[in-house]
Protein backbone atom coordinates (compact mmCIF):
# COMPACT_ATOMS: atom_id res chain seq x y z
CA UNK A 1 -21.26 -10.84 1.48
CA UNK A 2 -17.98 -9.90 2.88
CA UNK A 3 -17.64 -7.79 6.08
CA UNK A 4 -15.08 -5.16 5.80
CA UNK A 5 -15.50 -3.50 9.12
CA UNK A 6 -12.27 -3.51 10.13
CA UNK A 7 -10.98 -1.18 7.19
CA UNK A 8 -11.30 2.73 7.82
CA UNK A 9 -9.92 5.89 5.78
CA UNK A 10 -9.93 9.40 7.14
CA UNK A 11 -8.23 11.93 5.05
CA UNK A 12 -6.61 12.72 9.20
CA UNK A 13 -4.45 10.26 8.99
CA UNK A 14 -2.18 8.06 6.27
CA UNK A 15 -3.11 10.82 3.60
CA UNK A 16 -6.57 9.02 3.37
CA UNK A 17 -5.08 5.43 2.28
CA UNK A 18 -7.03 2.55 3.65
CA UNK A 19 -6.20 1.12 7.51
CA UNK A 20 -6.65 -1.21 9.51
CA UNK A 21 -8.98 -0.43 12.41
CA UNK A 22 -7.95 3.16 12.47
CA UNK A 23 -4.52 2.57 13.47
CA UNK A 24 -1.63 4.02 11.17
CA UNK A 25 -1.17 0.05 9.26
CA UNK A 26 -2.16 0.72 6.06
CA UNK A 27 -3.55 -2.25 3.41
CA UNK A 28 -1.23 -1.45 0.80
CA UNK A 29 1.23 -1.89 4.09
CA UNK A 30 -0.25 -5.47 4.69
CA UNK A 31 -0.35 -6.71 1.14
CA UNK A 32 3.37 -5.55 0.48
CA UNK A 33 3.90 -7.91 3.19
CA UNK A 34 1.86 -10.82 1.93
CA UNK A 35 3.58 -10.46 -1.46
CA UNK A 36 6.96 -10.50 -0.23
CA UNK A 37 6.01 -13.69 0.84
CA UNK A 38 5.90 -12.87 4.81
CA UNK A 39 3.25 -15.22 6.51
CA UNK A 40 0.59 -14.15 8.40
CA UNK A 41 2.05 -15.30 11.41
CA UNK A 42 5.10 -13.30 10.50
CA UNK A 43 3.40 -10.54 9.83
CA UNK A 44 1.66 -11.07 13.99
CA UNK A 45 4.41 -10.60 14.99
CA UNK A 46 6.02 -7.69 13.84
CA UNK A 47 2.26 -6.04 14.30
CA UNK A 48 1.48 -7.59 17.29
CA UNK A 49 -1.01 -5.10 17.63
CA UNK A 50 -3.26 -6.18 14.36
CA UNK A 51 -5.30 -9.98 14.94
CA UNK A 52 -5.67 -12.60 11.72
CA UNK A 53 -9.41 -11.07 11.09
CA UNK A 54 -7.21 -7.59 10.28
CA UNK A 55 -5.38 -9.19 7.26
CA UNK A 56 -8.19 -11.33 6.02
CA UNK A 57 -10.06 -8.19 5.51
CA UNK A 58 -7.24 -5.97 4.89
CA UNK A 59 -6.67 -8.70 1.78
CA UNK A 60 -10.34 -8.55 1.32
CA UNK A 61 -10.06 -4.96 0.28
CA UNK A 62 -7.69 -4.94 -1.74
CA UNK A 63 -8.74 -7.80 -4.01
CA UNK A 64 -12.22 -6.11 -4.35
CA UNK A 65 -10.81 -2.60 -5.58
CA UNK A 66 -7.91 -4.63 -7.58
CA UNK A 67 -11.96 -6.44 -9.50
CA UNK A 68 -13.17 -2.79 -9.34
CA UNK A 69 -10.09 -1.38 -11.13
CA UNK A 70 -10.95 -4.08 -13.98
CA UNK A 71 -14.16 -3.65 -14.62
């Protein structure tokens, strides 16, 4: 089963768009990043705020509502 505990939405803040540990990164932020090719070390370091367990999830999410969006 995959943990996604580190994703949170309140309609408060980022319109409601999926974050990262309630902080105003968004996933859609985070994947943009990934497929521009940034690495997640990159990606440290401009968010040195967010940890490697923030984009594994962050990617996490969005693959499973990408599989949703197909079934």
């Amino acid at each position: 089963m995959i943990t996604l505990d580190r994703i949170t939405r309140s309609p408060e803040m980022m319109g409601g768009k999926a974050c990262l540990r309630g902080m105003r990164v968004t996933v859609g932020t985070i994947v943009g990043l990934v497929a521009a090719g940034h690495s997640n070390a990159e990606i440290l370091i401009a968010y040195p705020y967010l940890e490697e367990e923030d984009i594994r999830q962050g990617l996490a999410y969005a693959a499973l509502n990408a599989r949703l969006l197909l079934i």
